[in-house]
N, C-alpha and C. Protein backbone atom coordinates (compact mmCIF):
# COMPACT_ATOMS: atom_id res chain seq x y z
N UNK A 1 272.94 155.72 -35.38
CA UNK A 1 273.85 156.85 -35.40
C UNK A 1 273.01 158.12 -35.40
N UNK A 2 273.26 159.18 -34.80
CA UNK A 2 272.32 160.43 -34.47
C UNK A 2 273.66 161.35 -35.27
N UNK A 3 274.02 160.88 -36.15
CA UNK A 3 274.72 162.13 -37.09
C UNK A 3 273.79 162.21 -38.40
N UNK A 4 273.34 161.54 -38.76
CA UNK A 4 272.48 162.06 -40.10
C UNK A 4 272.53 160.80 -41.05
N UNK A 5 272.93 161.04 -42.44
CA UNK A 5 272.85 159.92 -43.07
C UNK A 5 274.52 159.42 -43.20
N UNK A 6 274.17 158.02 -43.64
CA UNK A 6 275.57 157.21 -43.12
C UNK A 6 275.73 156.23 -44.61
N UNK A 7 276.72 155.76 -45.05
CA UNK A 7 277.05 154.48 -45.69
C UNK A 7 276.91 153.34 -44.74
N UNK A 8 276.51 151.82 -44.92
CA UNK A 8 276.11 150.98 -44.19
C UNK A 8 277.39 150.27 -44.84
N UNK A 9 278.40 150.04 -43.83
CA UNK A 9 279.31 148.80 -44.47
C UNK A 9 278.85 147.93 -43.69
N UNK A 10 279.15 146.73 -44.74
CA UNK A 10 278.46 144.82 -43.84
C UNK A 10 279.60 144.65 -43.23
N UNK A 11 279.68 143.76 -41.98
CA UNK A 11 280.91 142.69 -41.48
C UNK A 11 281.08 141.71 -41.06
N UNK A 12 281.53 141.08 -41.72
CA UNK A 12 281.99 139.78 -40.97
C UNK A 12 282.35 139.07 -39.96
N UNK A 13 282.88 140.20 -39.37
CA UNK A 13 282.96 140.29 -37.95
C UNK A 13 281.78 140.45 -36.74
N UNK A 14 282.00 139.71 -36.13
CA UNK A 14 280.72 139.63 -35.06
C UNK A 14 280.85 139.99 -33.99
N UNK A 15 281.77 140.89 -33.65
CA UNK A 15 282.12 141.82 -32.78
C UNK A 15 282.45 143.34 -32.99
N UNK A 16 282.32 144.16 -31.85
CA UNK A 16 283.09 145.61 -32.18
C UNK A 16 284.31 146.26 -32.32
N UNK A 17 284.96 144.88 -32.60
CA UNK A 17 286.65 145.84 -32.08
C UNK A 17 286.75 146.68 -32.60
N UNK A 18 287.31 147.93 -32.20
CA UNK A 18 288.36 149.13 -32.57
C UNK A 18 289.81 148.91 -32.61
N UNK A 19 290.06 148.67 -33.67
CA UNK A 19 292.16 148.46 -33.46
C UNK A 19 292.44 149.63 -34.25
N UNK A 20 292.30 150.77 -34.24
CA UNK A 20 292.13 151.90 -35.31
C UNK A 20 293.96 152.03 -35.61
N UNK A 21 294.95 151.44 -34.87
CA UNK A 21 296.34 151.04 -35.30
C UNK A 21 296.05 150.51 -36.50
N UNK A 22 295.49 148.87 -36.15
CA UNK A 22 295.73 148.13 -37.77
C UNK A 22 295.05 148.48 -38.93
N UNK A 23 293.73 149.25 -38.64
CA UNK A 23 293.00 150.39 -39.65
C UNK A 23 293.71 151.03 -40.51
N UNK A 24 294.47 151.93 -39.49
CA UNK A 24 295.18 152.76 -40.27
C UNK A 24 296.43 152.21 -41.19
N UNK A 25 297.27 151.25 -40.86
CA UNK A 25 297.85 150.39 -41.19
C UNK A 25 297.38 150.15 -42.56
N UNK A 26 296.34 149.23 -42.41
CA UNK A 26 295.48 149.34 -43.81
C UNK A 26 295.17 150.24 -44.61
N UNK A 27 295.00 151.39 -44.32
CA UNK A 27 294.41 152.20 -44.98
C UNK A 27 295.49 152.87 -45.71
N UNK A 28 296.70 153.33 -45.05
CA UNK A 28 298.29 153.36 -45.30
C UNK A 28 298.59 152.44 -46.61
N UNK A 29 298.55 151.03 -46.40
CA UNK A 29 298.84 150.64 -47.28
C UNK A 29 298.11 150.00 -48.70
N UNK A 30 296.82 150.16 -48.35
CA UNK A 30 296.02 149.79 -49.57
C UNK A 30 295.64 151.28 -50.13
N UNK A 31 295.02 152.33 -49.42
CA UNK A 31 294.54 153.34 -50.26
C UNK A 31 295.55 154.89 -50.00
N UNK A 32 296.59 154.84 -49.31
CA UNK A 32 297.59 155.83 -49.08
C UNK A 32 296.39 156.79 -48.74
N UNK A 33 296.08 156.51 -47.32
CA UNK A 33 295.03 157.41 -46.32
C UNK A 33 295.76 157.44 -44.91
N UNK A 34 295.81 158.39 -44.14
CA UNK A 34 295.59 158.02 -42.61
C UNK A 34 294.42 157.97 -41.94
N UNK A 35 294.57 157.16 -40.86
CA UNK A 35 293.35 157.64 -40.21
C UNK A 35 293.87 157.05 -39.10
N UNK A 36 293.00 158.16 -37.71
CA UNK A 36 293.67 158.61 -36.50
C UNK A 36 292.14 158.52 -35.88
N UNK A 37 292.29 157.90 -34.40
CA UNK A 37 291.56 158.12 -33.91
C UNK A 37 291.21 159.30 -32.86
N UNK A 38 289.96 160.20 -32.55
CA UNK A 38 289.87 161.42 -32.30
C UNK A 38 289.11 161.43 -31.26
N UNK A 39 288.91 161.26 -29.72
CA UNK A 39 288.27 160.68 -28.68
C UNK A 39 288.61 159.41 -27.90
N UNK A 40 287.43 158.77 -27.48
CA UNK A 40 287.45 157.48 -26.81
C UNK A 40 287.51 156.25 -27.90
N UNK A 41 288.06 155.35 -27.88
CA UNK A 41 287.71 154.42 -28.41
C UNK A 41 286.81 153.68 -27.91
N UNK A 42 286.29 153.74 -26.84
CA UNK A 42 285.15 152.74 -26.41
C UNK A 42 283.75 153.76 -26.94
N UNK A 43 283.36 155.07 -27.14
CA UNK A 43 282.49 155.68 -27.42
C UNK A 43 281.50 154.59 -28.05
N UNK A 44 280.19 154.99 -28.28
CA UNK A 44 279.49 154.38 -29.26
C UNK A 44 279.52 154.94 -30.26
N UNK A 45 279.52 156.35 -30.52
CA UNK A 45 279.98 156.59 -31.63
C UNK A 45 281.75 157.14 -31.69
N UNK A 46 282.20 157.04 -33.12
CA UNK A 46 284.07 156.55 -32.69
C UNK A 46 284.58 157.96 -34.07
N UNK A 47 284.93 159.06 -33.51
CA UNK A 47 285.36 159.84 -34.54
C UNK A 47 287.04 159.62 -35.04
N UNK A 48 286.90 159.75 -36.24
CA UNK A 48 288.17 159.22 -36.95
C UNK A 48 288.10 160.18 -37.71
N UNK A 49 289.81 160.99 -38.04
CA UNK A 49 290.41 162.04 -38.60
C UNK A 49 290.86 161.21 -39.99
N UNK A 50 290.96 161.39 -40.63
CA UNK A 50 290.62 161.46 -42.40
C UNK A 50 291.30 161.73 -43.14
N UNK A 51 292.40 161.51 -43.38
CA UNK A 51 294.01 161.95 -44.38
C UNK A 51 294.01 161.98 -45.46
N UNK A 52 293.47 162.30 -46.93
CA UNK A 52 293.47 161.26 -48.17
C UNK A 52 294.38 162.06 -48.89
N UNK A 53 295.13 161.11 -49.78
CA UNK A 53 296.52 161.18 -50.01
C UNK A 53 296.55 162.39 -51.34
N UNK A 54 297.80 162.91 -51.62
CA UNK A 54 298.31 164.25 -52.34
C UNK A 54 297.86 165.31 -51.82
N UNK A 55 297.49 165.81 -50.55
CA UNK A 55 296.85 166.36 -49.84
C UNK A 55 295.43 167.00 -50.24
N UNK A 56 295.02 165.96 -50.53
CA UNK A 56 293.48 166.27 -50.18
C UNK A 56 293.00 166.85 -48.84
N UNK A 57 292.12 167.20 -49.12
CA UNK A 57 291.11 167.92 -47.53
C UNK A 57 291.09 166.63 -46.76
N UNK A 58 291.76 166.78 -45.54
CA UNK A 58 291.25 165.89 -44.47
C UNK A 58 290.22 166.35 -43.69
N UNK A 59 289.23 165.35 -42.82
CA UNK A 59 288.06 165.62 -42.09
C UNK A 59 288.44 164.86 -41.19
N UNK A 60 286.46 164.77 -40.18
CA UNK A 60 286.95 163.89 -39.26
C UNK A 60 285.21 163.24 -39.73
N UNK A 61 285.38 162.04 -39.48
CA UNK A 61 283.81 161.56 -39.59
C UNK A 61 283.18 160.60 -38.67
N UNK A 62 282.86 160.62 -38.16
CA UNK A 62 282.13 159.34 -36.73
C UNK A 62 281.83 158.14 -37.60
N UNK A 63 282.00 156.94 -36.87
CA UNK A 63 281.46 155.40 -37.42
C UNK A 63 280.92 155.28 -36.12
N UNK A 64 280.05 154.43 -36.06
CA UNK A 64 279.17 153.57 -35.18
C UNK A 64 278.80 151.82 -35.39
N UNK A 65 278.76 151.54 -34.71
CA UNK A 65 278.19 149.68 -35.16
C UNK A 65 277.36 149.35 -34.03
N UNK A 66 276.54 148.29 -35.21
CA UNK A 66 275.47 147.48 -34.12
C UNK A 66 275.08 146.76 -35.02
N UNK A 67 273.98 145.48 -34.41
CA UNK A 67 274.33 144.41 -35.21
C UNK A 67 273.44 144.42 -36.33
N UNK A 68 273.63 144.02 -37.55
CA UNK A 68 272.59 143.78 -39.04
C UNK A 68 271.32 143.50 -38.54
N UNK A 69 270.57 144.20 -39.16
CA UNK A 69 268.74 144.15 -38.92
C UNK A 69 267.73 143.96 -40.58
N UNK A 70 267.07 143.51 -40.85
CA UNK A 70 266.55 143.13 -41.54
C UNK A 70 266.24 144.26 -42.45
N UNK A 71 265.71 145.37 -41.80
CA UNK A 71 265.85 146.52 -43.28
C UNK A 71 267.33 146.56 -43.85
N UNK A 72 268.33 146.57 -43.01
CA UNK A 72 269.61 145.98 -44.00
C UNK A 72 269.64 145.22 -45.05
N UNK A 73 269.14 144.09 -44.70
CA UNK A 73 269.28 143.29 -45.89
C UNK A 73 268.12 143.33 -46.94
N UNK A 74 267.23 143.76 -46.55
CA UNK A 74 265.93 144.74 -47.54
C UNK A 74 266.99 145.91 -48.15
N UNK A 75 267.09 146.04 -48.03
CA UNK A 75 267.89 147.69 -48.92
C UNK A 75 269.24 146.87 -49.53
N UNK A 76 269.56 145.88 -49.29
CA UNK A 76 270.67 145.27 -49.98
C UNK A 76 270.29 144.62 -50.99
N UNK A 77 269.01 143.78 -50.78
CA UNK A 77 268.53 142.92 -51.79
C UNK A 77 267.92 144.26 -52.99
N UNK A 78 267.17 145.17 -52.56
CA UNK A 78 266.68 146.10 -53.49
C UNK A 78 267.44 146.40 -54.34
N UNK A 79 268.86 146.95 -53.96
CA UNK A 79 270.03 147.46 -54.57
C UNK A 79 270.24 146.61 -55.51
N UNK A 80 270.96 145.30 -55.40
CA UNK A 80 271.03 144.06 -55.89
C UNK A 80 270.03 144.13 -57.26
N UNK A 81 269.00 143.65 -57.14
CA UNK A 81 267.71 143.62 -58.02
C UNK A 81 268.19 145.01 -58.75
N UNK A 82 268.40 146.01 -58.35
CA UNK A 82 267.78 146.91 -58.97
C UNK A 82 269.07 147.31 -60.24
N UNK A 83 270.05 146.47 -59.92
CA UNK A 83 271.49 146.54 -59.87
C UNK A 83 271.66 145.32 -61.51
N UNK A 84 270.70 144.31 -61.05
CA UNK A 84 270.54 143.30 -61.70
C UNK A 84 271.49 142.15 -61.50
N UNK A 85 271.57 142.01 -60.40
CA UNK A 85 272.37 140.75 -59.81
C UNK A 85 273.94 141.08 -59.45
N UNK A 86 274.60 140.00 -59.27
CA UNK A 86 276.15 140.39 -58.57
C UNK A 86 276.56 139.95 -57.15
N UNK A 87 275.72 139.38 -56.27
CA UNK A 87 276.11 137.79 -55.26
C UNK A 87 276.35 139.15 -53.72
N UNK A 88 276.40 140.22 -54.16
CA UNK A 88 277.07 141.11 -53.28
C UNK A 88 275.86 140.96 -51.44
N UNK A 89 274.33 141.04 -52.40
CA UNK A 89 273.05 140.91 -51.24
C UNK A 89 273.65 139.36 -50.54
N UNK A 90 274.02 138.67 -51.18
CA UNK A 90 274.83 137.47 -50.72
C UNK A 90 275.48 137.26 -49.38
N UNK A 91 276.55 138.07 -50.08
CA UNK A 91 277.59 138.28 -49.20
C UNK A 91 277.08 139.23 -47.55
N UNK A 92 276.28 140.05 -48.05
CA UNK A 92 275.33 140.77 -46.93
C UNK A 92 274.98 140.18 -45.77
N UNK A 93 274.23 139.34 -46.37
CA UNK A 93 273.55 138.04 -45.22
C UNK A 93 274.34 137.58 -44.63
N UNK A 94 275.51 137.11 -45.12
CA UNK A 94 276.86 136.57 -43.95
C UNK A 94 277.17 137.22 -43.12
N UNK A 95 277.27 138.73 -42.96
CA UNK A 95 277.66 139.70 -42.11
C UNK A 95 276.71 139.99 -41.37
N UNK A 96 276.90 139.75 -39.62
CA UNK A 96 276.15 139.77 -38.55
C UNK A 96 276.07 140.86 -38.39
N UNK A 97 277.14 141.92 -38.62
CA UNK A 97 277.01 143.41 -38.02
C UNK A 97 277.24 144.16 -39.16
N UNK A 98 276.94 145.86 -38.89
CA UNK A 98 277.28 146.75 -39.73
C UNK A 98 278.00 147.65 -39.04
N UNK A 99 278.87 148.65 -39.99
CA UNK A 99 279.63 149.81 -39.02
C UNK A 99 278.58 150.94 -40.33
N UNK A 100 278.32 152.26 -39.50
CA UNK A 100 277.59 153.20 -40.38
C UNK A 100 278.90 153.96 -40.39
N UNK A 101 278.89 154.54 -41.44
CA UNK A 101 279.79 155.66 -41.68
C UNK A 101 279.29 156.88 -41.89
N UNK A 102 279.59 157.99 -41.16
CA UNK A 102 279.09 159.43 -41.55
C UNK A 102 279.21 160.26 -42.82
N UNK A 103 278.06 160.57 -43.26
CA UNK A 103 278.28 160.83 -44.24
C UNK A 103 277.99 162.89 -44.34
N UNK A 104 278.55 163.90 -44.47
CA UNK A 104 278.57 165.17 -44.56
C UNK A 104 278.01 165.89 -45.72
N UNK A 105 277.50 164.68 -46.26
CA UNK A 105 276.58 165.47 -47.56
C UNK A 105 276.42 164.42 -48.73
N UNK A 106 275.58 164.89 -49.77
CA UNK A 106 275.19 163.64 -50.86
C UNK A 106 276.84 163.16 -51.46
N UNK A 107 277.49 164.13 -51.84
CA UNK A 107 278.79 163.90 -52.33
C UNK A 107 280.14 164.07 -51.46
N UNK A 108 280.37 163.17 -50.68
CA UNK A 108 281.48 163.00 -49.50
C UNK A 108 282.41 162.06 -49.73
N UNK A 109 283.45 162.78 -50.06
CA UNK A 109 284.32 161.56 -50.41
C UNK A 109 285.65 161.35 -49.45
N UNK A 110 285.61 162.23 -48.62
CA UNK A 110 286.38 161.25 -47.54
C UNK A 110 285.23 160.01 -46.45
N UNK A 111 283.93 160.24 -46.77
CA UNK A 111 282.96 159.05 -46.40
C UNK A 111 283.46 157.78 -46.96
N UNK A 112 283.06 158.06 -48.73
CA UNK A 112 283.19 157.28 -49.09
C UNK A 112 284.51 156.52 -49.03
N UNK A 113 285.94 157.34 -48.63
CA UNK A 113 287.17 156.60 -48.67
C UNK A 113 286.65 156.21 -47.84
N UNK A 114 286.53 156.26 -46.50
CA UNK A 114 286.43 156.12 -44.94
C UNK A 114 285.48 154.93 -45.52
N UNK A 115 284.53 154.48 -45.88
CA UNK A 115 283.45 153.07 -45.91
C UNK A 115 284.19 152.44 -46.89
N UNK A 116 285.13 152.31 -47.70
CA UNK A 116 285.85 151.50 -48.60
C UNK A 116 287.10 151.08 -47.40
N UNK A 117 287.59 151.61 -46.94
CA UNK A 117 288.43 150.97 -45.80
C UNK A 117 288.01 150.37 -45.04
N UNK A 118 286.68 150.61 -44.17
CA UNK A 118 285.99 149.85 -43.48
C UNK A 118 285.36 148.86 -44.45
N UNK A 119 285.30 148.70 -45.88
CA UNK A 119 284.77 147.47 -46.27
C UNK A 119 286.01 146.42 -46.40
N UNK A 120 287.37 146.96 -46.80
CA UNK A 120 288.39 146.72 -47.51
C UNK A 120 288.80 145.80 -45.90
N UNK A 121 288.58 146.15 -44.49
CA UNK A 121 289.07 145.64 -43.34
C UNK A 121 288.04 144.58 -42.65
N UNK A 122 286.88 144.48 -43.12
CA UNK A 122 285.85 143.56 -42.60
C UNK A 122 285.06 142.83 -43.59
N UNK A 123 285.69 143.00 -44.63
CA UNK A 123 285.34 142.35 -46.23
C UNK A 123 283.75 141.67 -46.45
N UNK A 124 282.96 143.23 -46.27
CA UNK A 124 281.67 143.16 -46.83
C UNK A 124 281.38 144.25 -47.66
N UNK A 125 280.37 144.13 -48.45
CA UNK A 125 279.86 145.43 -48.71
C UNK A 125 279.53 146.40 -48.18
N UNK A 126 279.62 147.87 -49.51
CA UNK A 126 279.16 148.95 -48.76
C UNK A 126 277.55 149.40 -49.52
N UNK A 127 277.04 149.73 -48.66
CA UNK A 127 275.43 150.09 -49.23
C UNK A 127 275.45 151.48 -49.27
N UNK A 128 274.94 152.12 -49.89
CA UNK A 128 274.27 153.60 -50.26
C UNK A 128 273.19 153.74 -50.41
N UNK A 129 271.89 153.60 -49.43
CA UNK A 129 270.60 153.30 -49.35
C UNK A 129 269.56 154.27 -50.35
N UNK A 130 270.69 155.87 -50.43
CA UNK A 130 270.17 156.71 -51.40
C UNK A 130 269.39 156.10 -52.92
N UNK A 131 270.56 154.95 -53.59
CA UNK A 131 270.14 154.67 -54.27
C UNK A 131 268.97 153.63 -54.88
N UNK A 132 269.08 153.29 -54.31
CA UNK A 132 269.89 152.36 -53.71
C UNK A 132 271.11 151.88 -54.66
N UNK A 133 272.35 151.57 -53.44
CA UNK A 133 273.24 151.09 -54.69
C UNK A 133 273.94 150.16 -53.43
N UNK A 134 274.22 149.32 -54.15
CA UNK A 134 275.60 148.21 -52.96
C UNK A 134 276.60 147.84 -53.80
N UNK A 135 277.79 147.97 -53.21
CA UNK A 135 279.02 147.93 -54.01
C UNK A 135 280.24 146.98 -52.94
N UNK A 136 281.31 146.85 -53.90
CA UNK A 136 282.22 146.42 -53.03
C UNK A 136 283.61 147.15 -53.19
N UNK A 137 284.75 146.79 -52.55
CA UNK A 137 285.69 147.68 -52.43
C UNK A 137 286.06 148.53 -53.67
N UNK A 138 286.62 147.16 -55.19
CA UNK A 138 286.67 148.05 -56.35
C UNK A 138 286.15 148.73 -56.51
N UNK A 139 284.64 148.91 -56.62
CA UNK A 139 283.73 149.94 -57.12
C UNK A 139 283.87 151.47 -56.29
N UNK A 140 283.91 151.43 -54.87
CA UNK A 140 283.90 152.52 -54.48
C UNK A 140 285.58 152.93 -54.95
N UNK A 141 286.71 152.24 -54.88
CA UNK A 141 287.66 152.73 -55.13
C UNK A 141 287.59 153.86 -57.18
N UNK A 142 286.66 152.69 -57.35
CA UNK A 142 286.52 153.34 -58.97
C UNK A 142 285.95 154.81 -58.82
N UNK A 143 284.74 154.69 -57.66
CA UNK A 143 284.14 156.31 -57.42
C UNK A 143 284.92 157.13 -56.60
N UNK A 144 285.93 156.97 -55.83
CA UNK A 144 286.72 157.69 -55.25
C UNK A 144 287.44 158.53 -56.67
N UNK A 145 288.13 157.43 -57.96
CA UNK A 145 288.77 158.10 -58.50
C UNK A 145 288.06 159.16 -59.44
N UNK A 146 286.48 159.01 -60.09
CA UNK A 146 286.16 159.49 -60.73
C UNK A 146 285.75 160.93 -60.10
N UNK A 147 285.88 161.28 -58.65
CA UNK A 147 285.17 161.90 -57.80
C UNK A 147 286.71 162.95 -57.69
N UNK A 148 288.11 162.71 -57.79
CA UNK A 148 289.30 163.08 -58.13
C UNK A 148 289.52 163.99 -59.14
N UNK A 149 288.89 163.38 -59.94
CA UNK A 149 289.57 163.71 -61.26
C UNK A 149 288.31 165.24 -61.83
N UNK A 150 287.32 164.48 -61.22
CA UNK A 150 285.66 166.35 -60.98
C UNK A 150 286.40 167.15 -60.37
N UNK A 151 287.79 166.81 -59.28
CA UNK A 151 287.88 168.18 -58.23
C UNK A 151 288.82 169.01 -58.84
């Protein structure tokens, strides 16, 4: 991704689809978000408009995918370890591909909604290489709220 720094969600999926319908769908009904797609869907990189619910600031943030590479799972296992266990570097390794999510600064939290939906729809983890930290859907949903309640 040539936008800057990104959240790494894992997937399960071993392909690229874009169904940014059933996305949003999801995202509608698990985290009361929209999200709209903003361009091509075939792009390599895929900008998506950003709704988060009680009217929060919407954005727009680019995702990209290509397939899992071994510093992936180096920065997963680190996290992990550093984390002190939790099966999540686990779950990592199963996932052939990653989608990056754009991230607009250290503290972005329509990113972070935006990589909890993309984890919540391809049911892997999300990495934050900053920290390293790797998490899964609860957790970022837990930092979405604590990130709420600062604004």
């Amino acid at each position: 991704m040539s936008v800057g720094p990104a959240y790494v969600v894992f997937s399960l999926s071993a392909d690229a689809h874009v169904d940014v319908r059933a996305w949003d769908a999801h995202a509608q009904r698990f985290f009361a978000t929209r999200l709209e797609l903003v361009g091509d869907a075939d792009a390599v990189e895929i900008r998506l408009a950003v709704t988060p619910p009680g009217g929060g600031a919407e954005g727009e943030r680019c995702i990209a995918w290509r397939a899992r590479r071994e510093e992936d799972l180096a920065a997963a296992d680190a996290a992990e370890r550093r984390a002190g266990g939790g099966g999540l570097a686990g779950l990592a390794r199963r996932c052939p591909t990653v989608w990056l999510v754009e991230r607009a600064g250290e503290d972005d939290p329509l990113a972070l909604r935006l990589a909890a939906i993309m984890a919540s729809v391809h049911l892997g983890p999300v990495l934050d290489a900053r920290g390293p930290e790797l998490f899964g859907v609860k957790t970022a949903r837990a930092k979405l709220e604590r990130q709420t309640m600062r604004s």
